[in-house]
C-alpha atoms as a PDB file:
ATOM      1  CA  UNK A   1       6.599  22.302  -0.292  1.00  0.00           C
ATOM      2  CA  UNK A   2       8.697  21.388  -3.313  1.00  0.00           C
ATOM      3  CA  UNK A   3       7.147  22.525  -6.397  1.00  0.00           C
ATOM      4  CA  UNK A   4       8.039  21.180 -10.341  1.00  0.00           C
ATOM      5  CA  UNK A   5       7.264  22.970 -13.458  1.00  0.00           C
ATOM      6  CA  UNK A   6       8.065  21.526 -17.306  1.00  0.00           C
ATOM      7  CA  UNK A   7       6.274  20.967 -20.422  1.00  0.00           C
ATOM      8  CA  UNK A   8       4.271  17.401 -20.883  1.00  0.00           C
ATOM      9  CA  UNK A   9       3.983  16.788 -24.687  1.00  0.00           C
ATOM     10  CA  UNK A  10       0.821  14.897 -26.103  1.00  0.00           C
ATOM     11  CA  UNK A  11       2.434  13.292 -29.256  1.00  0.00           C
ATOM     12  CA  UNK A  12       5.063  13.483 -31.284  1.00  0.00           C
ATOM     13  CA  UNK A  13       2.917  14.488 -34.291  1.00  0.00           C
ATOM     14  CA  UNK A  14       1.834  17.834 -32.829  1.00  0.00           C
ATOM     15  CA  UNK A  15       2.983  20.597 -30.746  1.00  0.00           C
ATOM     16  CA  UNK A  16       0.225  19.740 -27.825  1.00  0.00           C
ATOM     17  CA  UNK A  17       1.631  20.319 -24.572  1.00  0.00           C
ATOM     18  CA  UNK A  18       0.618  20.177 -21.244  1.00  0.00           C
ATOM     19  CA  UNK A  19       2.058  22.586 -18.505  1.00  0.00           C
ATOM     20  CA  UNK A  20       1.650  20.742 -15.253  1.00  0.00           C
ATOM     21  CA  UNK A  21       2.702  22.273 -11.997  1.00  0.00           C
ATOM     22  CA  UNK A  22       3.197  19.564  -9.396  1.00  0.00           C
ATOM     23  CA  UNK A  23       3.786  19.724  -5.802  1.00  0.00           C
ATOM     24  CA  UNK A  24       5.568  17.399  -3.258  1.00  0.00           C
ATOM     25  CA  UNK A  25       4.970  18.090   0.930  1.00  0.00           C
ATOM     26  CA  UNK A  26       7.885  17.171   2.086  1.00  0.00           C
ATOM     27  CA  UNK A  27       7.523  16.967   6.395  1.00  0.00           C
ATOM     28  CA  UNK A  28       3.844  14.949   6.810  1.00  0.00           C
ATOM     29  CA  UNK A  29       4.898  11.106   6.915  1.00  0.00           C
ATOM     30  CA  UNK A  30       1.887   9.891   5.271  1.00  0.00           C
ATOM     31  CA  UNK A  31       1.680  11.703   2.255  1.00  0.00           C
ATOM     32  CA  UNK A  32       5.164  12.736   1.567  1.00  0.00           C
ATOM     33  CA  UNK A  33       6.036  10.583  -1.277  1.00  0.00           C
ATOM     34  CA  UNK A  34       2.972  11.813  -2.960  1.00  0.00           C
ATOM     35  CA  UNK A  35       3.583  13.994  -5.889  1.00  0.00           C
ATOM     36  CA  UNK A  36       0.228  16.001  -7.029  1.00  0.00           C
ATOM     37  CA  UNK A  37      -1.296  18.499  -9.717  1.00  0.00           C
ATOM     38  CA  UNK A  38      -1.959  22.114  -8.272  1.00  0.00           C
ATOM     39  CA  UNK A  39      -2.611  22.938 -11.790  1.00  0.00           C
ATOM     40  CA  UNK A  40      -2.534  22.215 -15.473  1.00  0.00           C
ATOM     41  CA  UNK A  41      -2.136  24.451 -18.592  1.00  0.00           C
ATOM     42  CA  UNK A  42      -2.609  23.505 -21.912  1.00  0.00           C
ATOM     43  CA  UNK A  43      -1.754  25.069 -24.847  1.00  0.00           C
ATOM     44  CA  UNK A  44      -1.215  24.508 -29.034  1.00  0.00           C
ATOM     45  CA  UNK A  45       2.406  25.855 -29.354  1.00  0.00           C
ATOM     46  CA  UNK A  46       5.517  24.851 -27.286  1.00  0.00           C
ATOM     47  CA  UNK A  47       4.817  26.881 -24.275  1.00  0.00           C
ATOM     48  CA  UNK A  48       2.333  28.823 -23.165  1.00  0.00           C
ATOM     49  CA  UNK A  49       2.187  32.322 -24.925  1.00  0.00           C
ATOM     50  CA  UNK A  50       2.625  34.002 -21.563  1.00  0.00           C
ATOM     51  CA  UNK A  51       4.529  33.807 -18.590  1.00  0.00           C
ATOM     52  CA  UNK A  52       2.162  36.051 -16.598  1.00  0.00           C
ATOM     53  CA  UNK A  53      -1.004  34.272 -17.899  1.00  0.00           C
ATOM     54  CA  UNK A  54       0.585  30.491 -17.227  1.00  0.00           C
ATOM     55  CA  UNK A  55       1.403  31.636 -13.688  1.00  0.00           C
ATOM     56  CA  UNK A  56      -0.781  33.919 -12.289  1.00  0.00           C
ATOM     57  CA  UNK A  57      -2.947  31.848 -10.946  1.00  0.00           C
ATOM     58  CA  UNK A  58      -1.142  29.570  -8.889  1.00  0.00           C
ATOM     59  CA  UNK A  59       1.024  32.835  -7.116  1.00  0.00           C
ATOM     60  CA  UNK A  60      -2.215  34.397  -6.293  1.00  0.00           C
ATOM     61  CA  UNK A  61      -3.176  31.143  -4.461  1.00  0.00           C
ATOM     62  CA  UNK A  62       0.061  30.530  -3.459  1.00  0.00           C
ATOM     63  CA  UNK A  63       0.536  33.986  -1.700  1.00  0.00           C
ATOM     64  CA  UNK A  64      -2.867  33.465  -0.006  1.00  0.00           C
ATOM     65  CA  UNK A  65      -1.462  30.456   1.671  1.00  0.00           C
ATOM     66  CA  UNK A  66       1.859  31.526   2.936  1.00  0.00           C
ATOM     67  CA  UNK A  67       0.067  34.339   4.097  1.00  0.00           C
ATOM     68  CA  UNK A  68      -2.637  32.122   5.639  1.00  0.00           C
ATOM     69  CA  UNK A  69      -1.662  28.903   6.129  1.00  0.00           C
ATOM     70  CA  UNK A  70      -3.902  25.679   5.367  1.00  0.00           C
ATOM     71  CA  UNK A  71      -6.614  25.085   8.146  1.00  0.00           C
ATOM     72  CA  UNK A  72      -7.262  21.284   8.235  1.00  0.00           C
ATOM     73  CA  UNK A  73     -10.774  19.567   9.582  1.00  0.00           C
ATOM     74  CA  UNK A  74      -9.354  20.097  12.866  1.00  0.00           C
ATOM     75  CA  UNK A  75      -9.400  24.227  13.010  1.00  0.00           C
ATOM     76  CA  UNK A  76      -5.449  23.023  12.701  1.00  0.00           C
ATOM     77  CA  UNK A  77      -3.439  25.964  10.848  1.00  0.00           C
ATOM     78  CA  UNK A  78      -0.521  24.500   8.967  1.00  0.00           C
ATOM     79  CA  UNK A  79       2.060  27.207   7.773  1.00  0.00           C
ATOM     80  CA  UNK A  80       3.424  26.721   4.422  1.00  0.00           C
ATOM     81  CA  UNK A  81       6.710  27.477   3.347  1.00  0.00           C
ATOM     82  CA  UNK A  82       8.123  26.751  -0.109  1.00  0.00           C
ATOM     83  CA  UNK A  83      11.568  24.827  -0.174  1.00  0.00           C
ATOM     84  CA  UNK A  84      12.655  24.925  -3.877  1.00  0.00           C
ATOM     85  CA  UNK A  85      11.209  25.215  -7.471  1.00  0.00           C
ATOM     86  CA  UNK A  86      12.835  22.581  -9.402  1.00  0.00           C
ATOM     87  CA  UNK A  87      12.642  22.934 -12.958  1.00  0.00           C
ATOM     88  CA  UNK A  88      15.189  22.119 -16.360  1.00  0.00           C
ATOM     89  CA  UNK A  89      17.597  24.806 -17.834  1.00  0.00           C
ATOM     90  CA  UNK A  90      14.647  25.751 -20.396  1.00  0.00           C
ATOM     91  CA  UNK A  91      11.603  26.478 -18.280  1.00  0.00           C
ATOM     92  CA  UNK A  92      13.798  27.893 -15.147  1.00  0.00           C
ATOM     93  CA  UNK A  93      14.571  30.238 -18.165  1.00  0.00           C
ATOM     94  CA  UNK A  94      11.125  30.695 -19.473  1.00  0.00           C
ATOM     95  CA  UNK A  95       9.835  31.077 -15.819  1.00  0.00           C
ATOM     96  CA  UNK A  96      12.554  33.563 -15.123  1.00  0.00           C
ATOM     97  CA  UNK A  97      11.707  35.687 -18.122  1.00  0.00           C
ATOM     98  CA  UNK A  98      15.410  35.659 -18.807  1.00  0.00           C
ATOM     99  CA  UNK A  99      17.721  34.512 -21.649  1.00  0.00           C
ATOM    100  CA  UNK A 100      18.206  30.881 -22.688  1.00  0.00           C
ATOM    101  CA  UNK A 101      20.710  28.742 -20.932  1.00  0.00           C
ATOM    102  CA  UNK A 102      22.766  28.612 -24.148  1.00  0.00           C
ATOM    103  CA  UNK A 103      22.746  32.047 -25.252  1.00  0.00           C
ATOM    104  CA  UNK A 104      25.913  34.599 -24.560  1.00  0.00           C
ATOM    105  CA  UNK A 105      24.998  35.915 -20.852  1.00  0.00           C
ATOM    106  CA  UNK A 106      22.525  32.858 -20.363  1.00  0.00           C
ATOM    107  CA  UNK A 107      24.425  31.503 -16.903  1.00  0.00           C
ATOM    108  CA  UNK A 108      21.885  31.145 -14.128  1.00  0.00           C
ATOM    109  CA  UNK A 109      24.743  30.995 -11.493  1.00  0.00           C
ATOM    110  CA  UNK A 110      26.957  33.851 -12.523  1.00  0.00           C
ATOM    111  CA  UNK A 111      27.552  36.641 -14.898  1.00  0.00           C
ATOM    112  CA  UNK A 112      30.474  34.910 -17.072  1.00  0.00           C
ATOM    113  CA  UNK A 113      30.208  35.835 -21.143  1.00  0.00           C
ATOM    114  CA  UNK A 114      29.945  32.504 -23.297  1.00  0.00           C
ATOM    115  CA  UNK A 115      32.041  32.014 -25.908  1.00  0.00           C
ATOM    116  CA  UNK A 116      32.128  30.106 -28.998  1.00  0.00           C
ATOM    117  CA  UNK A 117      33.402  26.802 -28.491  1.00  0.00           C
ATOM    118  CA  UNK A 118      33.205  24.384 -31.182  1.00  0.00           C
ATOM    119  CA  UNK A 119      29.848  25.312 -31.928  1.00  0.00           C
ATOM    120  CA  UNK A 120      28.782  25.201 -28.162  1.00  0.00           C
ATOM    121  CA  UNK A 121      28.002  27.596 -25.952  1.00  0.00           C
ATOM    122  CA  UNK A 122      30.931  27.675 -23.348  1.00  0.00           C
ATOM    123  CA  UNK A 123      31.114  29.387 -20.081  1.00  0.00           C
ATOM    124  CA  UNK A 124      34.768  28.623 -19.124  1.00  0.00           C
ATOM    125  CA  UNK A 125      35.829  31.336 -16.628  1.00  0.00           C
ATOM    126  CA  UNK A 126      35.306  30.772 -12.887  1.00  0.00           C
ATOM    127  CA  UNK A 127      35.548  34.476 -11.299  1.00  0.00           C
ATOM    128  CA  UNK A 128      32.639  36.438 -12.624  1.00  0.00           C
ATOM    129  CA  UNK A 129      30.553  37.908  -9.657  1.00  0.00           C
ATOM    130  CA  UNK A 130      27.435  35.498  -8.701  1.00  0.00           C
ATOM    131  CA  UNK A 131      23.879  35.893  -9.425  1.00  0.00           C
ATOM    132  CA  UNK A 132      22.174  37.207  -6.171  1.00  0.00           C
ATOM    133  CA  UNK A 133      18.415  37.779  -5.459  1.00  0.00           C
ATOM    134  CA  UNK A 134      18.671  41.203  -5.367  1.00  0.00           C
ATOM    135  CA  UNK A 135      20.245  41.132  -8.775  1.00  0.00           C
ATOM    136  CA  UNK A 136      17.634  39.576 -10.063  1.00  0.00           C
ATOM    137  CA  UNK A 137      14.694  41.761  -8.909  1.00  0.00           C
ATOM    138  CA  UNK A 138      16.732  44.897  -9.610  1.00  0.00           C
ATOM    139  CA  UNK A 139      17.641  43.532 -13.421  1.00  0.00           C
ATOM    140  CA  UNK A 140      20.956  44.435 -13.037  1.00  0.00           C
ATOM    141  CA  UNK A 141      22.114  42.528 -16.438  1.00  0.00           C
ATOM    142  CA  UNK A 142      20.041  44.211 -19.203  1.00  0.00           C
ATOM    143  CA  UNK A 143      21.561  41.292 -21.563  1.00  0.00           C
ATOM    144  CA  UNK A 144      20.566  38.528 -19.121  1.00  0.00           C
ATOM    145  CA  UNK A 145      16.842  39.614 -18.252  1.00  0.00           C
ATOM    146  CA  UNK A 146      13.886  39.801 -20.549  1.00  0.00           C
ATOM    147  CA  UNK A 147      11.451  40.792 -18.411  1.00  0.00           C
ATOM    148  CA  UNK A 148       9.366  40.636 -15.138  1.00  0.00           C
ATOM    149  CA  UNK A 149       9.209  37.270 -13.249  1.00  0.00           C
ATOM    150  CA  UNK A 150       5.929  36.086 -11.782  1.00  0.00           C
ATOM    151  CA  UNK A 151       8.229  34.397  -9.014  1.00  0.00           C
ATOM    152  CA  UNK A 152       9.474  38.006  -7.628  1.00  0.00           C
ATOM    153  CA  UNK A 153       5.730  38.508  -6.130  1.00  0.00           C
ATOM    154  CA  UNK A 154       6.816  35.402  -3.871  1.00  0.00           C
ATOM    155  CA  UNK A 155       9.157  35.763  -0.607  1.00  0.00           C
ATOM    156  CA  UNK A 156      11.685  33.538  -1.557  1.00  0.00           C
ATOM    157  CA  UNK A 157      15.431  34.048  -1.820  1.00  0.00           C
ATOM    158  CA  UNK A 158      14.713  33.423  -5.739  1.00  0.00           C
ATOM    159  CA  UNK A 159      18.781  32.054  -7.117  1.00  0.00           C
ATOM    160  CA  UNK A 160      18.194  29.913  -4.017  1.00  0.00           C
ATOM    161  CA  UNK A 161      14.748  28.219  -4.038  1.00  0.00           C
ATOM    162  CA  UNK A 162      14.654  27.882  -8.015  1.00  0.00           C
ATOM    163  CA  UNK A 163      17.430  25.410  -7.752  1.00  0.00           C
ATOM    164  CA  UNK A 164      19.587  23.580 -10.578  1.00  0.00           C
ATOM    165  CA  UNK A 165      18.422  20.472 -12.074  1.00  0.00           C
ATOM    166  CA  UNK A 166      19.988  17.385 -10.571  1.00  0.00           C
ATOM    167  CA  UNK A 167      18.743  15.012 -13.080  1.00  0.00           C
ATOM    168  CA  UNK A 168      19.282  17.409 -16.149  1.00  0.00           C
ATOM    169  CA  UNK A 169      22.391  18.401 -14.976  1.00  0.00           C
ATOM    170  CA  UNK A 170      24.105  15.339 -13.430  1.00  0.00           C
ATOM    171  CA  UNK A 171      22.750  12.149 -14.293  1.00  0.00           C
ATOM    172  CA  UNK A 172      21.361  12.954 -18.127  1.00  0.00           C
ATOM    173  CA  UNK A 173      24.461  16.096 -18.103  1.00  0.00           C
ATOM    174  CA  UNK A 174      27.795  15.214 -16.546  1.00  0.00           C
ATOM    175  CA  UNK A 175      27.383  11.538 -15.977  1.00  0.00           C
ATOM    176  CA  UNK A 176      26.011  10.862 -19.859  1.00  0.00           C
ATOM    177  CA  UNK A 177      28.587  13.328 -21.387  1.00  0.00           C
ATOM    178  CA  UNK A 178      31.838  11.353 -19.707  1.00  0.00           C
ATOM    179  CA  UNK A 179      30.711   7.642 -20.083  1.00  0.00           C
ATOM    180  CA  UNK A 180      30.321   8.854 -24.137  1.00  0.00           C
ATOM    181  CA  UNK A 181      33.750   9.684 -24.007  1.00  0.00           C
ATOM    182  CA  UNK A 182      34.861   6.545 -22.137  1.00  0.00           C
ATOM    183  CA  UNK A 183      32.890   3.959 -24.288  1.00  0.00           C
ATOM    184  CA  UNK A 184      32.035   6.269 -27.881  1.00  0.00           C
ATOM    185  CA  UNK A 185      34.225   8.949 -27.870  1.00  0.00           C
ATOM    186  CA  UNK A 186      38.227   9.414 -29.926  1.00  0.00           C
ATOM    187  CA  UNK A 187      40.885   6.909 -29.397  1.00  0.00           C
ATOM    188  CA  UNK A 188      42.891   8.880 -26.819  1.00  0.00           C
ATOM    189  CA  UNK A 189      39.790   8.918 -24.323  1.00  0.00           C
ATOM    190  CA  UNK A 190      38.054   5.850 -24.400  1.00  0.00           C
ATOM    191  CA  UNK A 191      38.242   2.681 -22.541  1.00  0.00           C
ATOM    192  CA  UNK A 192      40.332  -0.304 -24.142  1.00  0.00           C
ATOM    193  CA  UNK A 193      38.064  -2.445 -25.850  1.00  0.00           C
ATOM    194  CA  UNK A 194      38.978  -5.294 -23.374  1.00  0.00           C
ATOM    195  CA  UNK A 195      38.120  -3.215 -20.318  1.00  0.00           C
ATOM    196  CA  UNK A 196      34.986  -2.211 -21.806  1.00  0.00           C
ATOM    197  CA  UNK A 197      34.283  -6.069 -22.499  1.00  0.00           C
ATOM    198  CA  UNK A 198      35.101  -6.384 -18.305  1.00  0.00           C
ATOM    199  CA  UNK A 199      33.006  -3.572 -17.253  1.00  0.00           C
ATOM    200  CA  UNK A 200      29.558  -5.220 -19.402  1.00  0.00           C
ATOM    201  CA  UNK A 201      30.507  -8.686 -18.116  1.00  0.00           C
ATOM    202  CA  UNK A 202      30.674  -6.880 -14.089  1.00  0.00           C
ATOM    203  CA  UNK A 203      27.545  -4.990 -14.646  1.00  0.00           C
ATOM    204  CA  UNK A 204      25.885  -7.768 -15.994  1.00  0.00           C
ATOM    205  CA  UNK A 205      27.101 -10.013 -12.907  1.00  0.00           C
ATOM    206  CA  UNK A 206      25.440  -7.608 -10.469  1.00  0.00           C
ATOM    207  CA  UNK A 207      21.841  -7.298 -11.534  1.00  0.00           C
ATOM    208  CA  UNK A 208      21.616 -10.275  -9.536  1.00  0.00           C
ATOM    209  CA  UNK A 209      22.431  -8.558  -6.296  1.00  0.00           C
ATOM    210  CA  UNK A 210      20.002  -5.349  -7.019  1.00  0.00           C
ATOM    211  CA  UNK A 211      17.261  -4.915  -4.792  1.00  0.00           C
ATOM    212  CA  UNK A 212      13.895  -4.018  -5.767  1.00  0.00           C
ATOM    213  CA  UNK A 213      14.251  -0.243  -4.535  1.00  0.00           C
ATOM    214  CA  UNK A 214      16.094   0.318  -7.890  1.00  0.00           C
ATOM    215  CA  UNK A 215      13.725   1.207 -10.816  1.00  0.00           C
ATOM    216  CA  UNK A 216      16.298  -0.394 -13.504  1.00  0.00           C
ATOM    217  CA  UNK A 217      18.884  -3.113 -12.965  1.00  0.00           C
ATOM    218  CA  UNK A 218      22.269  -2.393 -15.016  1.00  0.00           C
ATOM    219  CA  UNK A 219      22.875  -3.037 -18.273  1.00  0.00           C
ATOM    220  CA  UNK A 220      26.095  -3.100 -21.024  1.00  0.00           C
ATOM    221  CA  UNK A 221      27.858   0.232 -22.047  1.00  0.00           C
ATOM    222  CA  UNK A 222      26.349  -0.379 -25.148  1.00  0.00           C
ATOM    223  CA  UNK A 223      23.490   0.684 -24.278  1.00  0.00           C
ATOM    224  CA  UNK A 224      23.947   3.957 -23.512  1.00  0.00           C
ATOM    225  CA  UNK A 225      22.075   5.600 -25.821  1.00  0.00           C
ATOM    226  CA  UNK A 226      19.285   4.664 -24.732  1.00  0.00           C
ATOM    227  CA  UNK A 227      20.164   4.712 -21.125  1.00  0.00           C
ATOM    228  CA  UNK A 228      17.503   6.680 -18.543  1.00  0.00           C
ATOM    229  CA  UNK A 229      18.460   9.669 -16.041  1.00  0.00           C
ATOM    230  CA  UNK A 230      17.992   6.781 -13.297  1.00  0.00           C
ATOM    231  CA  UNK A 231      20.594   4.823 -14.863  1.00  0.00           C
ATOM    232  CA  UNK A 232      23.504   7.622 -14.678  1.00  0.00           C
ATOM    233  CA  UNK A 233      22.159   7.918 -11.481  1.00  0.00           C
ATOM    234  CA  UNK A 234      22.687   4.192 -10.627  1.00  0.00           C
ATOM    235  CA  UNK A 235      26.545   4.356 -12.432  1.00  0.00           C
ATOM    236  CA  UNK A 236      27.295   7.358 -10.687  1.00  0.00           C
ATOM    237  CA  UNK A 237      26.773   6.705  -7.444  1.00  0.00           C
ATOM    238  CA  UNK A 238      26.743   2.761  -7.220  1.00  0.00           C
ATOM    239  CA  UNK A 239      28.330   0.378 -10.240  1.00  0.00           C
ATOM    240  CA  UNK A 240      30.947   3.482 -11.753  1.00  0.00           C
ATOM    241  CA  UNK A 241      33.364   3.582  -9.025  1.00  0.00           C
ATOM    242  CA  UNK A 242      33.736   0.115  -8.429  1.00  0.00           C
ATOM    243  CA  UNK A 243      33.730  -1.158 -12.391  1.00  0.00           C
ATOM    244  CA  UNK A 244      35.749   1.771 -13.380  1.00  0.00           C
ATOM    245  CA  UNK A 245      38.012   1.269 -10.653  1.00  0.00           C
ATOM    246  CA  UNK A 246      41.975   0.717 -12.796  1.00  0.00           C
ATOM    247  CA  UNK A 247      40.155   0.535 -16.496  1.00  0.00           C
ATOM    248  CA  UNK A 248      39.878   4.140 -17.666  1.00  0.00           C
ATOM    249  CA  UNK A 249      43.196   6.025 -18.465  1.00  0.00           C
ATOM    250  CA  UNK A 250      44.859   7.535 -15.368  1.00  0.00           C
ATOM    251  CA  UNK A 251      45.017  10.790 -16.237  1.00  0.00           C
ATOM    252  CA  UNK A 252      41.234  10.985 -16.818  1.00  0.00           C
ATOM    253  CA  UNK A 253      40.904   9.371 -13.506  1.00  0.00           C
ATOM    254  CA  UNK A 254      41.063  12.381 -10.923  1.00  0.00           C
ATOM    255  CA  UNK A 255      37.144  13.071 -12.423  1.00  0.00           C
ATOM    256  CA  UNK A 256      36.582   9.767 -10.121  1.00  0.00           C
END
């Protein structure tokens, strides 16, 4: 089982949200594409008040199923086992009982101190020792832990199975942050305005050949403010390296 958890906001006007946790089974052909509700919280403020109150719940069921299985009309037992818990860098935090992913010692992955970096958060070494399990359930960082984590009651390798964000991270992260600095960003970065011109004129060209397993057909640069996750996704992994291809700057081009 794959298992999501983020906040579901009710309008714009109010601080409403919903809580959902959703699961996805990933090995029985007929129903693994369906994503369902194994519950809902709802509460007035941003998040719910507490971690041990939103979750409680669903790892007292949960642990009675690993422990049990799922017993089908049948008298088939199914063991369960949980594959990841994908969340964003703000409720893997909040679910964690640990500090924000932009404060000083907020790194899921390692221990590396931030630094000030024009007014961001920056994590810019690469040899600080790794985040393991056991450092987690020990608290072995008093400035990276805030508390006890509902998830340690679960048998899980816990840095492993709460995973990082692919569409936070990559699509909506990475791939947003460099085409804003190809198309938006300072003269020394971005894209000639002739090139750019090309690259709209390509992407327009090849809507024609998308088939209907794509959500979104491309659109101009132009757009990207306004672009979805699945779009980066679509640029990144489809139209980008064969519209980009000779039309960014070459030293920006070993990121390709």
């Amino acid at each position: 089982m794959d298992f999501n958890i983020d906040s579901l906001p009710l309008a714009k006007s109010s601080k409403q949200q919903f809580w959902p946790i959703l699961c996805l089974i990933l090995n029985l052909p007929k129903i693994s594409d369906a994503v369902f509700p194994v519950g809902i919280y709802y509460d007035t403020h941003c998040k719910p008040s507490s971690i041990e109150e939103f979750m409680n719940p669903f790892i007292t069921e949960l642990l009675n199923i690993l422990n049990s299985g799922i017993t089908v009309s049948n008298n088939k037992v199914y063991k369960i086992k949980i594959n990841q818990i994908i969340c964003d860098a703000p409720a893997k935090a909040f679910l964690l009982n640990v500090k924000g992913h932009n404060s000083r010692f907020g790194c899921n992955t390692c221990r590396e101190e931030g630094s000030d970096l024009e007014n961001r958060m920056a994590f810019t070494g690469v040899h600080a020792p790794l985040r393991t399990d056991t450092s987690l359930r020990i608290k072995s960082d008093d400035e990276y832990h805030k508390g006890v984590s509902p998830l340690e009651r679960l048998p899980i390798n816990i840095i492993q199975t709460v995973c990082l964000d692919y569409m936070h991270v990559a699509c909506s992260g990475v791939m947003k942050r460099l085409l804003k600095f190809w198309v938006l960003g300072s003269q020394q970065v971005r894209m000639l305005k002739t090139n750019l011109e090309l690259c709209n004129t390509e992407l327009i060209k090849l809507r024609e050949y998308f088939p209907s397993e794509f959500s979104r057909l491309p659109r101009s640069l132009n757009d990207i403010l306004f672009f979805k996750a699945t779009e980066f996704r679509m640029f990144l992994l489809y139209t980008g390296p064969i519209i980009l291809k000779g039309r960014i700057k070459k030293i920006y081009t070993y990121i390709l």
